[in-house]
N, C-alpha and C. Protein backbone atom coordinates (compact mmCIF):
# COMPACT_ATOMS: atom_id res chain seq x y z
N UNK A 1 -1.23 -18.04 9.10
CA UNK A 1 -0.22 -19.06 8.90
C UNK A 1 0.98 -18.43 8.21
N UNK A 2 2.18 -18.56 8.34
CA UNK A 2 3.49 -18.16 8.14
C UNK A 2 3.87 -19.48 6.65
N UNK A 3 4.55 -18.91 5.89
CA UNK A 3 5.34 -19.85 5.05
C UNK A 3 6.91 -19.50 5.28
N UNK A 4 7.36 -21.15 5.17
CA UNK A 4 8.63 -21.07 5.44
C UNK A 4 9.19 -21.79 4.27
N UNK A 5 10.15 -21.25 3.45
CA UNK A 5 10.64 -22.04 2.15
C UNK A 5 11.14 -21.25 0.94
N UNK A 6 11.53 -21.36 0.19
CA UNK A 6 11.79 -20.85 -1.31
C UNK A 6 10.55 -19.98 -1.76
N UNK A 7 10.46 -18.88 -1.93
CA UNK A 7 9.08 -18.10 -2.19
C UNK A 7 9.92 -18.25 -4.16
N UNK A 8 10.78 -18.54 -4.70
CA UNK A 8 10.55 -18.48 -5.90
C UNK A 8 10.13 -19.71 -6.53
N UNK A 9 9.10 -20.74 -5.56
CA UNK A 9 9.10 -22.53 -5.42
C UNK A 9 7.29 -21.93 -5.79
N UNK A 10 7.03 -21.60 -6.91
CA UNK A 10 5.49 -21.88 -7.09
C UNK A 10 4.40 -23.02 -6.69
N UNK A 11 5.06 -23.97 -6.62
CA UNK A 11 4.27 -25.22 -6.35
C UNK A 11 4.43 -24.95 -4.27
N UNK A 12 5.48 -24.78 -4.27
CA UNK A 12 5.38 -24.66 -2.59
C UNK A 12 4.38 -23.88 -2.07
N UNK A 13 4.32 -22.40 -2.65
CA UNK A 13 3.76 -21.55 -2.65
C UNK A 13 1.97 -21.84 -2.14
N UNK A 14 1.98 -22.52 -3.71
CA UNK A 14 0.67 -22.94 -4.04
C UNK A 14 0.21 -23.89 -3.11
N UNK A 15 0.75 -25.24 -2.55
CA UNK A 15 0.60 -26.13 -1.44
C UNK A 15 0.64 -24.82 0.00
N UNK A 16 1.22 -24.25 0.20
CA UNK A 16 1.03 -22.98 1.27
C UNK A 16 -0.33 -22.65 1.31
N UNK A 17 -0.80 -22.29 0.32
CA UNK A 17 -2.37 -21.98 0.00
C UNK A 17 -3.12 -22.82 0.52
N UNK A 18 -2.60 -24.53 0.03
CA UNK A 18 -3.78 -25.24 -0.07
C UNK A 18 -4.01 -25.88 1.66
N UNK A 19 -2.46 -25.60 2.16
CA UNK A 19 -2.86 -25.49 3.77
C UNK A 19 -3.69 -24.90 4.70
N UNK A 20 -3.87 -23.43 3.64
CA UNK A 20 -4.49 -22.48 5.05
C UNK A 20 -5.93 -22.85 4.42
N UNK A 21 -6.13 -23.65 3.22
CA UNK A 21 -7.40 -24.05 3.20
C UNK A 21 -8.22 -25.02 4.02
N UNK A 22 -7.04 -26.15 4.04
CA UNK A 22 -7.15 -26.95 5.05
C UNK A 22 -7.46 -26.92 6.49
N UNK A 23 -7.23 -25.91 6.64
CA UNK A 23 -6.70 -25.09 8.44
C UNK A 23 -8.01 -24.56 8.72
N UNK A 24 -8.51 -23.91 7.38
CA UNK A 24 -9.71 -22.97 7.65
C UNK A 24 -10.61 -23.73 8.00
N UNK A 25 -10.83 -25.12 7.47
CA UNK A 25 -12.10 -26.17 7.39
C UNK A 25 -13.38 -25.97 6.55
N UNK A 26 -12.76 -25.53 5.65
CA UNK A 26 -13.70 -24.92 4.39
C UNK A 26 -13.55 -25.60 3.32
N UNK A 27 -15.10 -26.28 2.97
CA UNK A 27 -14.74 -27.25 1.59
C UNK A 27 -14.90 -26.37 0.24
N UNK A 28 -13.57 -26.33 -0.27
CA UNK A 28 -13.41 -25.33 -1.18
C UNK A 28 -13.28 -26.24 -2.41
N UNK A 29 -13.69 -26.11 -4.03
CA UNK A 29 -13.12 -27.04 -4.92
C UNK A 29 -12.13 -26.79 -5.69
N UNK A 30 -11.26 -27.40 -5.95
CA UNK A 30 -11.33 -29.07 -6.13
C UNK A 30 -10.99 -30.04 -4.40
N UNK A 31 -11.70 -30.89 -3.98
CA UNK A 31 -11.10 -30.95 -2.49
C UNK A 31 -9.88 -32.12 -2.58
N UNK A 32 -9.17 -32.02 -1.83
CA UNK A 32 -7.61 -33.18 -1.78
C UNK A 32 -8.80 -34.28 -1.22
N UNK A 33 -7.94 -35.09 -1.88
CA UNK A 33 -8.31 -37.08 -0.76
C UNK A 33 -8.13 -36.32 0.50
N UNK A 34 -8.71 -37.39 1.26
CA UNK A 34 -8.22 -36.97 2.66
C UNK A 34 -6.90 -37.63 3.17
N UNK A 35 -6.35 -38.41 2.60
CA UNK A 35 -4.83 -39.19 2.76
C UNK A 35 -3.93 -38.09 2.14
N UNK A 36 -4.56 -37.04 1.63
CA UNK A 36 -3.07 -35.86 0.98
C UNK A 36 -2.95 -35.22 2.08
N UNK A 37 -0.67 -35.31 2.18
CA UNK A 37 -0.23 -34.32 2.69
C UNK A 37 0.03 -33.11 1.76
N UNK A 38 -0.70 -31.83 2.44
CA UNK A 38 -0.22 -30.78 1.71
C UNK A 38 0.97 -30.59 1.26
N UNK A 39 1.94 -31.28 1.41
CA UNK A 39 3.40 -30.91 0.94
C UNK A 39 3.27 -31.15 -0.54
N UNK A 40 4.06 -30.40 -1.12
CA UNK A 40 4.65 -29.77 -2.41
C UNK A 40 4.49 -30.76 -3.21
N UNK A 41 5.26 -31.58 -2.80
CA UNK A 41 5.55 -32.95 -3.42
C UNK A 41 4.59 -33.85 -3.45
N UNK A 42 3.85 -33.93 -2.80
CA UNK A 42 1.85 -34.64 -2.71
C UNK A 42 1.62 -34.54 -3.51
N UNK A 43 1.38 -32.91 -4.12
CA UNK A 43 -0.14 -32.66 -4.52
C UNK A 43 -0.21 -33.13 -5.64
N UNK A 44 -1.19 -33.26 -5.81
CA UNK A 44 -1.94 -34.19 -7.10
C UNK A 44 -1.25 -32.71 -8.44
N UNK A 45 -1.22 -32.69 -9.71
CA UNK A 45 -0.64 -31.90 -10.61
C UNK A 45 -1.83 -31.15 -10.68
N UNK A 46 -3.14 -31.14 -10.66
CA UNK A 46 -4.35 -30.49 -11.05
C UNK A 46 -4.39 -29.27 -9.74
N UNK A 47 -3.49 -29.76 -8.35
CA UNK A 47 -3.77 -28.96 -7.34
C UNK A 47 -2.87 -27.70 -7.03
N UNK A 48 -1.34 -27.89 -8.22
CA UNK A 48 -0.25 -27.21 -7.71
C UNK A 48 -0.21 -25.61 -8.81
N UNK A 49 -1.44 -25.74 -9.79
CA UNK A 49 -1.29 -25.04 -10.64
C UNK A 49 -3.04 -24.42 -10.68
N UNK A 50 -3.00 -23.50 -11.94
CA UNK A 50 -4.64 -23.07 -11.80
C UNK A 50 -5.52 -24.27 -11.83
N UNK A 51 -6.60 -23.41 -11.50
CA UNK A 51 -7.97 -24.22 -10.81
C UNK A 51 -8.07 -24.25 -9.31
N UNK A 52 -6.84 -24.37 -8.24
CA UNK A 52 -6.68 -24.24 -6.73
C UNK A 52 -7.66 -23.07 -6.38
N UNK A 53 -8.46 -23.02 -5.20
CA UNK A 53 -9.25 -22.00 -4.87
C UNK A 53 -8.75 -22.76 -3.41
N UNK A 54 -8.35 -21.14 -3.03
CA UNK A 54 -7.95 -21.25 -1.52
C UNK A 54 -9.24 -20.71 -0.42
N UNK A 55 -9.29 -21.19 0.88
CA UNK A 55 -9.97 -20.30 1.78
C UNK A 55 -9.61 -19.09 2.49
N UNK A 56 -8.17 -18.98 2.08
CA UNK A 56 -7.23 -17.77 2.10
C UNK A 56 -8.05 -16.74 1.26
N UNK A 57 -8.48 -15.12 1.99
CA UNK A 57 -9.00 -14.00 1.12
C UNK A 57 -7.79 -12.48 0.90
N UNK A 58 -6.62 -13.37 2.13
CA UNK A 58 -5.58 -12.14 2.06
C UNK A 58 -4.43 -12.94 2.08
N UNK A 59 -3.47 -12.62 0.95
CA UNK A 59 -2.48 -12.78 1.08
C UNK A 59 -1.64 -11.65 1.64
N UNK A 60 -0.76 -11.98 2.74
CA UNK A 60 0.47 -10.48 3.33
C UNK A 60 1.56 -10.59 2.59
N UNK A 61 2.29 -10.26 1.95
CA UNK A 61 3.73 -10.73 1.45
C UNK A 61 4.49 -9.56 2.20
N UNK A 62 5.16 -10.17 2.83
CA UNK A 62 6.45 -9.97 3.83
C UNK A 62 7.88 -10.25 3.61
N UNK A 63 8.16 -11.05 2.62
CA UNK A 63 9.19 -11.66 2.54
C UNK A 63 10.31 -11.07 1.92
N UNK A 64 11.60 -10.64 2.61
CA UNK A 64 12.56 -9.72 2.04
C UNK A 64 13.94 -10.03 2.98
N UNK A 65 14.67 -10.11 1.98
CA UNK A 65 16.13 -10.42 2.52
C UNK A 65 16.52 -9.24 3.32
N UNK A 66 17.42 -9.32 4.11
CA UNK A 66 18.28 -8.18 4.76
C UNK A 66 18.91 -7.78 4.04
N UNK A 67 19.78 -5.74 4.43
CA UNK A 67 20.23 -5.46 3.36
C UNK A 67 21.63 -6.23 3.72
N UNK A 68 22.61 -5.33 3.06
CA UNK A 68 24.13 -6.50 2.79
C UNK A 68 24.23 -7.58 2.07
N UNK A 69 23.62 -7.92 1.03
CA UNK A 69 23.60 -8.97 0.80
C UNK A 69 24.09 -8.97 -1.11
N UNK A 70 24.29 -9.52 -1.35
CA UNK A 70 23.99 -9.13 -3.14
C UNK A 70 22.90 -9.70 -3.82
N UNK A 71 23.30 -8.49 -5.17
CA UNK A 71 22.10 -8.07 -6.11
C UNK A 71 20.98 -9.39 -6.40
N UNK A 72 21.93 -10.34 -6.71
CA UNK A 72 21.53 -11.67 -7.17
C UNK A 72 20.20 -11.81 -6.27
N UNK A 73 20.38 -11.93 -4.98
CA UNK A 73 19.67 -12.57 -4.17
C UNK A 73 18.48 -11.42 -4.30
N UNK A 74 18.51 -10.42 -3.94
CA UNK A 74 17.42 -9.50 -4.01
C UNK A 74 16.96 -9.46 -4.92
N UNK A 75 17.34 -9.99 -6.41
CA UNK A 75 16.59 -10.03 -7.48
C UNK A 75 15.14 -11.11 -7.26
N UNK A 76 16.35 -12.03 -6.90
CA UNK A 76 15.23 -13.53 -6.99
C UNK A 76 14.30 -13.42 -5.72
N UNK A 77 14.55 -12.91 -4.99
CA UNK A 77 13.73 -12.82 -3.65
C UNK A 77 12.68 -11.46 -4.13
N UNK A 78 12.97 -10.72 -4.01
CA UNK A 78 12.09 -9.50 -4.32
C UNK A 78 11.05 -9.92 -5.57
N UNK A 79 11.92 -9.61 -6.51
CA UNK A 79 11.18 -9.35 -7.87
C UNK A 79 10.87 -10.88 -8.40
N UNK A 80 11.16 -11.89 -8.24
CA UNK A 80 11.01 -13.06 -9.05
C UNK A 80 10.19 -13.83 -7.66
N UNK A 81 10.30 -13.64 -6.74
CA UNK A 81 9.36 -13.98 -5.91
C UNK A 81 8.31 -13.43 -5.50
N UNK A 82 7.88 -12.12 -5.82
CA UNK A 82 6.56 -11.17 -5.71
C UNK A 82 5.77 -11.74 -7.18
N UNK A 83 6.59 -11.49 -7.86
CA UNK A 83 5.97 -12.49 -9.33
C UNK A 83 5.39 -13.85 -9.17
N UNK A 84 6.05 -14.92 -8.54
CA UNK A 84 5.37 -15.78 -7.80
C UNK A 84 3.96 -15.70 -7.23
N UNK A 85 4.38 -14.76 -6.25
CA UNK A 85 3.52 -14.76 -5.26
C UNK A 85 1.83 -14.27 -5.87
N UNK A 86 2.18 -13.01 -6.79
CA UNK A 86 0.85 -13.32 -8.00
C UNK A 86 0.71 -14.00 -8.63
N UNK A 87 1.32 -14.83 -9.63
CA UNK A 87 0.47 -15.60 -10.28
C UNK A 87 0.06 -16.83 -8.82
N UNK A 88 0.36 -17.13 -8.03
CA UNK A 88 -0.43 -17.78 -6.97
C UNK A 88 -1.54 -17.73 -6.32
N UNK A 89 -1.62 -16.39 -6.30
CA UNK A 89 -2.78 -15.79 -5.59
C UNK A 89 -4.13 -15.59 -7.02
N UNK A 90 -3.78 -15.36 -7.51
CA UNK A 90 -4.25 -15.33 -9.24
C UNK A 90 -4.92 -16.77 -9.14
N UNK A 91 -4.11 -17.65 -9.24
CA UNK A 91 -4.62 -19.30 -9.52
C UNK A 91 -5.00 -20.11 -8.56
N UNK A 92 -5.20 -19.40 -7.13
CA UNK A 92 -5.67 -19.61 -5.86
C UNK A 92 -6.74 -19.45 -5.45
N UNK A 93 -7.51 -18.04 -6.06
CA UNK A 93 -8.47 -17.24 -5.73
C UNK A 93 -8.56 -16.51 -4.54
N UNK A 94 -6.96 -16.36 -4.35
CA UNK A 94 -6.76 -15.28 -3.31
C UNK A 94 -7.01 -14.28 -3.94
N UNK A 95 -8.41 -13.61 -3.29
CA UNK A 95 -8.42 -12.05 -3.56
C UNK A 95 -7.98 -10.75 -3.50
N UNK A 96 -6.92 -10.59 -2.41
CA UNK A 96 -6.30 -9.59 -1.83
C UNK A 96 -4.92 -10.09 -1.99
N UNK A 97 -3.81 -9.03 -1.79
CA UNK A 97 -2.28 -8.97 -1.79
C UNK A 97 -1.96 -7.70 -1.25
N UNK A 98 -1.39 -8.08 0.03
CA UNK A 98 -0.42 -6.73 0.45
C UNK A 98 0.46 -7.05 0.59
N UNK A 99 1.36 -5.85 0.18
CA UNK A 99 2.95 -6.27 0.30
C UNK A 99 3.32 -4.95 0.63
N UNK A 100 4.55 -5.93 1.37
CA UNK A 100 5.27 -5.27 2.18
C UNK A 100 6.80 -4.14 1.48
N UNK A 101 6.54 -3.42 0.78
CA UNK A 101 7.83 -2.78 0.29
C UNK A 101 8.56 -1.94 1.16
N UNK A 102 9.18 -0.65 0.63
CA UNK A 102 10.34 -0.07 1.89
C UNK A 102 9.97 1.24 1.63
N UNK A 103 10.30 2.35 2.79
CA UNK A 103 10.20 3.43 2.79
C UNK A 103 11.43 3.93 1.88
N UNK A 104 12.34 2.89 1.79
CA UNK A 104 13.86 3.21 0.62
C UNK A 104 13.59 3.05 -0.70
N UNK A 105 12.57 2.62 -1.51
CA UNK A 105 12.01 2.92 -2.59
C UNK A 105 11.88 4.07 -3.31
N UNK A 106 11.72 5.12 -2.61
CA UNK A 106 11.67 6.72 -2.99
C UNK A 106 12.60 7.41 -2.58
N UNK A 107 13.57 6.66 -1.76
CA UNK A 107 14.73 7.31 -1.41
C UNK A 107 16.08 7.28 -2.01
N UNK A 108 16.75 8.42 -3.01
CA UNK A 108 17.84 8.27 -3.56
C UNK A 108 19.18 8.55 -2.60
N UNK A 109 18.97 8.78 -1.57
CA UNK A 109 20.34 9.54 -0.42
C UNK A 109 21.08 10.81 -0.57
N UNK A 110 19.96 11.30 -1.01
CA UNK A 110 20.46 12.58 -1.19
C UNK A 110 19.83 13.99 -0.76
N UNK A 111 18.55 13.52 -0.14
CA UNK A 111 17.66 14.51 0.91
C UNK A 111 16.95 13.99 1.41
N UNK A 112 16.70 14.39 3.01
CA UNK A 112 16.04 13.83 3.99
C UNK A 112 14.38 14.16 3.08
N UNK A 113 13.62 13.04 3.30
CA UNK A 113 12.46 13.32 2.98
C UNK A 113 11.29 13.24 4.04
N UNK A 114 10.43 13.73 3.90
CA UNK A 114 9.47 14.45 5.33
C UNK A 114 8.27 14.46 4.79
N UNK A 115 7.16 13.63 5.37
CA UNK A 115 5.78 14.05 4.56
C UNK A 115 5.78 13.51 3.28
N UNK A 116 6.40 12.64 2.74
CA UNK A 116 6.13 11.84 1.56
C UNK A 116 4.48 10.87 1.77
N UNK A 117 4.27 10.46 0.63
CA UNK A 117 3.56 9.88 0.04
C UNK A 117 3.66 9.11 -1.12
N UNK A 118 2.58 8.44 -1.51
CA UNK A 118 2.56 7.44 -2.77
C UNK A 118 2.72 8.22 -3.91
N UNK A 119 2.99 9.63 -3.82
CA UNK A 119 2.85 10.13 -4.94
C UNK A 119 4.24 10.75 -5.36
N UNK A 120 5.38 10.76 -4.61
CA UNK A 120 6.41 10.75 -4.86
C UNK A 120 7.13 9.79 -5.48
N UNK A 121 7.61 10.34 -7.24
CA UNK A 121 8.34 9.39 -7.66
C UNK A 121 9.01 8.51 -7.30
N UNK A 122 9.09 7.49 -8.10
CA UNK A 122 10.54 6.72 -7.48
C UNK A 122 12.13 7.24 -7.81
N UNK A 123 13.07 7.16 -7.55
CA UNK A 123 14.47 8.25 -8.15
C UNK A 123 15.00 7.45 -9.44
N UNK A 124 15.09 8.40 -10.38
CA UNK A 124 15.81 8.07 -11.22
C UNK A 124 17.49 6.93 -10.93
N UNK A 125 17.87 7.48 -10.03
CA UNK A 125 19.02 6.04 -9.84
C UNK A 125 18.36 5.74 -8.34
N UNK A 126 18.10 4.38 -8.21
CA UNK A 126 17.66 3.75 -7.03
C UNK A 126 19.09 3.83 -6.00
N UNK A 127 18.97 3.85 -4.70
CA UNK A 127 20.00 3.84 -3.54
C UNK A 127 20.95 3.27 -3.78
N UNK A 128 20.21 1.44 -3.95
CA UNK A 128 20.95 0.58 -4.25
C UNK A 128 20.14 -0.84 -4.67
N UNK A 129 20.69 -1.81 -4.68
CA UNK A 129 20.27 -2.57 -5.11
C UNK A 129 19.20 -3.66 -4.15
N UNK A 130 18.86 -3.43 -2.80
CA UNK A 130 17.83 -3.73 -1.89
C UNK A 130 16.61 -2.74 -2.79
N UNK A 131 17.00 -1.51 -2.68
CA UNK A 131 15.63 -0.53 -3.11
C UNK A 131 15.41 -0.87 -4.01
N UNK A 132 16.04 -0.82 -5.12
CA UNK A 132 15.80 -1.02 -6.97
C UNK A 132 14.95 -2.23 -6.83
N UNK A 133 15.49 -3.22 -6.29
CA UNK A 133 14.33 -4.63 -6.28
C UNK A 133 12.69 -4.32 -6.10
N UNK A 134 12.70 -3.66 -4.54
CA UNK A 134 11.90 -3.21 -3.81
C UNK A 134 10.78 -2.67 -4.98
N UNK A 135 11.75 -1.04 -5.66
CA UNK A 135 10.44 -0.45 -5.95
C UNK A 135 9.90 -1.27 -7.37
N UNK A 136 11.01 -2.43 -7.82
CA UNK A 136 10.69 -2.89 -9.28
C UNK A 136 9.53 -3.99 -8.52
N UNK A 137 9.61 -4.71 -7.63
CA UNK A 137 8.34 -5.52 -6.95
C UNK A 137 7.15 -4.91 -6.91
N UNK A 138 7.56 -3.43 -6.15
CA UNK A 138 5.88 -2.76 -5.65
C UNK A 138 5.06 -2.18 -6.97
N UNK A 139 5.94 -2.18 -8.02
CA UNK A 139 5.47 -1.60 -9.20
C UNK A 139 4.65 -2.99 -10.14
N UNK A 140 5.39 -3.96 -9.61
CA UNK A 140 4.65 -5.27 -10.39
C UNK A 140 3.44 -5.55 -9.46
N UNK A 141 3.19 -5.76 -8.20
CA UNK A 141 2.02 -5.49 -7.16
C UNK A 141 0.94 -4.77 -7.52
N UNK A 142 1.46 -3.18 -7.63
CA UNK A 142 0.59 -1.93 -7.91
C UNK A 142 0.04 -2.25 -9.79
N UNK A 143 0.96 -2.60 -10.32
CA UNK A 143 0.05 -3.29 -11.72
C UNK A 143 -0.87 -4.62 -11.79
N UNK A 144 -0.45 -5.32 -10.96
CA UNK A 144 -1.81 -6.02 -11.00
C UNK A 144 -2.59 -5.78 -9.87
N UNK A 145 -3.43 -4.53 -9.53
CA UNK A 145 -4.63 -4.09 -8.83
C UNK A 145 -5.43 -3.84 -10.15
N UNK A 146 -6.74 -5.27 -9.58
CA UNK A 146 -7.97 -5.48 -10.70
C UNK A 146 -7.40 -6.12 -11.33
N UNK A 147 -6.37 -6.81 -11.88
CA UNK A 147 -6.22 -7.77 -12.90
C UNK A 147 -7.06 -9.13 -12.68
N UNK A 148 -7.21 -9.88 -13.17
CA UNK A 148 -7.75 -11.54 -12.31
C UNK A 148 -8.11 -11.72 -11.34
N UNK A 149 -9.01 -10.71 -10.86
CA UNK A 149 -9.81 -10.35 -9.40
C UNK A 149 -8.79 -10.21 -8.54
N UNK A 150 -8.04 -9.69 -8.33
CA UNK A 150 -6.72 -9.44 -7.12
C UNK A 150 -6.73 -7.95 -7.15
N UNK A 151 -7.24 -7.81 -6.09
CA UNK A 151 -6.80 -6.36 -5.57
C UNK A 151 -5.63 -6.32 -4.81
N UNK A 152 -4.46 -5.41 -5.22
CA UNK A 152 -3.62 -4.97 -4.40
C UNK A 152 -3.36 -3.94 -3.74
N UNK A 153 -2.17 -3.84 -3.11
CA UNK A 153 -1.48 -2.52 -2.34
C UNK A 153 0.06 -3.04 -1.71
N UNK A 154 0.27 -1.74 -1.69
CA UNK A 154 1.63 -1.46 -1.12
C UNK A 154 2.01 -0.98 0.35
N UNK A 155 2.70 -1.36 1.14
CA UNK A 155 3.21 -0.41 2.21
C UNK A 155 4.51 -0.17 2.43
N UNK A 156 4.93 1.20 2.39
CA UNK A 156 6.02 1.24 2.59
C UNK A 156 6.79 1.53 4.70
N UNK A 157 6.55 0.42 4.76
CA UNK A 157 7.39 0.87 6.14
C UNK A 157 8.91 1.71 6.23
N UNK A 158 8.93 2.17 6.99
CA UNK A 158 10.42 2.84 7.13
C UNK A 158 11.91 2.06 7.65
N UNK A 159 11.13 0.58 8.05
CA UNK A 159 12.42 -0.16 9.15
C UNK A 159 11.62 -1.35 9.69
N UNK A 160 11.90 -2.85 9.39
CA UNK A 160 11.31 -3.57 10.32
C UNK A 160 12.27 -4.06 10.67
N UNK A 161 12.09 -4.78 12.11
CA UNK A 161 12.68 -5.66 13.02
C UNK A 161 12.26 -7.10 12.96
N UNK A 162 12.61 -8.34 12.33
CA UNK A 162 12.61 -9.56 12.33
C UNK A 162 12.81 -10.06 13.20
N UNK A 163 12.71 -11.54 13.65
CA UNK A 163 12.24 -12.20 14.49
C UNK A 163 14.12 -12.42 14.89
N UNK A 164 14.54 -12.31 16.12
CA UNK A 164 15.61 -12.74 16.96
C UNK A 164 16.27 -11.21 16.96
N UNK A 165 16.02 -9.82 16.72
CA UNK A 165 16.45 -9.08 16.10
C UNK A 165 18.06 -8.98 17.11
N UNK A 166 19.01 -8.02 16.70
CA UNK A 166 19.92 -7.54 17.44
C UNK A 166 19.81 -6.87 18.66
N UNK A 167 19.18 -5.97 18.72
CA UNK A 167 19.00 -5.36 19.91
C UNK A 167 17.90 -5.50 20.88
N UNK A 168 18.12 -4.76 21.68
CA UNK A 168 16.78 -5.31 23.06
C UNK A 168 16.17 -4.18 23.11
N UNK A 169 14.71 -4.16 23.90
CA UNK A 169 14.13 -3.11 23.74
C UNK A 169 14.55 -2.36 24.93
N UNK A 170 15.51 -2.82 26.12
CA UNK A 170 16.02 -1.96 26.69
C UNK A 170 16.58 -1.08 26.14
N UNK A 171 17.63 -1.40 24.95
CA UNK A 171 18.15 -0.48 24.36
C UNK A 171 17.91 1.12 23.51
N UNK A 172 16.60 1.01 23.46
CA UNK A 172 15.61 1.86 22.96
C UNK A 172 15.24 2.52 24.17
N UNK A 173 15.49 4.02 24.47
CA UNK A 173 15.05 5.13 25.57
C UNK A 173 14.43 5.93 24.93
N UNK A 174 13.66 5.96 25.17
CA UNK A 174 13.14 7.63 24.73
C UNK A 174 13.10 8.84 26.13
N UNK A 175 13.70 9.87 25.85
CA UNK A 175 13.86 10.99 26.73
C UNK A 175 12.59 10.57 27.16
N UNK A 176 12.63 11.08 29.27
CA UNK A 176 12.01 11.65 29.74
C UNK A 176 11.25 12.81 29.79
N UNK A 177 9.77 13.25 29.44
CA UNK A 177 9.37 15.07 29.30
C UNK A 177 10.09 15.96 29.84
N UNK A 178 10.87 16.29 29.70
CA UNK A 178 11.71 18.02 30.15
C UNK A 178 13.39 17.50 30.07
N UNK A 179 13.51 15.99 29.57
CA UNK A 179 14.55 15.98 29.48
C UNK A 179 15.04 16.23 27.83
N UNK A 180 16.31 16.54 27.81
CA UNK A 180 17.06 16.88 26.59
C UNK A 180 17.00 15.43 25.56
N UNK A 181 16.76 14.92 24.37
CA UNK A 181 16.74 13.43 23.78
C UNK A 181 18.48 13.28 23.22
């Protein structure tokens, strides 16, 4: 199931949860009346905060603005919404969290990097202010692995493509074998 909404909206968040519990058909406790709509605004106060146990065992966190944008927004989206997104999963009994960070986290723009790993610092001055969010999120993620039964992790992709993207996949060739790229 996809969430669509304010990821810095804890109670939304948390009703997100209590959907895919719903969805799963798993009587999990505490259970809603059966007249509750999962929406935000429903839930009983006992359901939007701890005590919620979801049938959710993985949370994905995906959620990241495009770059161009300002600092502001990447603050609250990145870092104040990955914060969210744990204490949710925390008071959910979602066990798992992966998130989605950037291959621009370790990248200051100033040498091509090749063969990296998790074990390459992060740069003393971040790129910019998309990355700085980024690696200050994956670092709040990577600290709570084992806290309040939540295991985490990180991935750093190099580039994703969102849903309507710009280009077509015609546009993408890759040389023919023996041809020049």
């Amino acid at each position: 199931m996809f969430f669509v909404g304010d990821i810095t909206d804890e109670q939304a968040i948390t009703a997100a949860m209590v959907k895919v519990r719903l969805a799963a058909g798993r009587r999990v406790q505490p259970e809603l009346p059966p007249t509750t709509d999962p929406a935000p605004s429903s839930l009983p106060p006992s359901m939007t905060s701890s005590g919620l146990q979801s049938a959710a065992t993985v949370a994905i966190h995906t959620v990241s603005p495009v770059h161009g944008l300002g600092p502001e927004v990447y603050e609250k989206v990145n870092v104040t919404g990955t914060e969210v997104i744990l204490r949710a999963c925390a008071s959910s009994s979602v066990g798992k969290l992966v998130f989605t960070s950037s291959g621009g986290v370790v990248y200051d723009g100033e040498e091509n990097l090749v063969d990296v790993d998790e074990r390459l610092a992060y740069p003393a001055v971040p790129l910019d202010a998309y990355n700085d969010t980024k690696a200050r999120a994956e670092k709040l993620v990577l600290e709570a692995n084992g806290k309040d039964g939540l295991l985490t992790c990180a991935i750093r992709p190099a580039g994703i493509f969102g849903y309507a993207p710009s280009w077509r996949s015609a546009d993408l060739r890759l040389p023919s074998k023996g041809q020049p790229s």
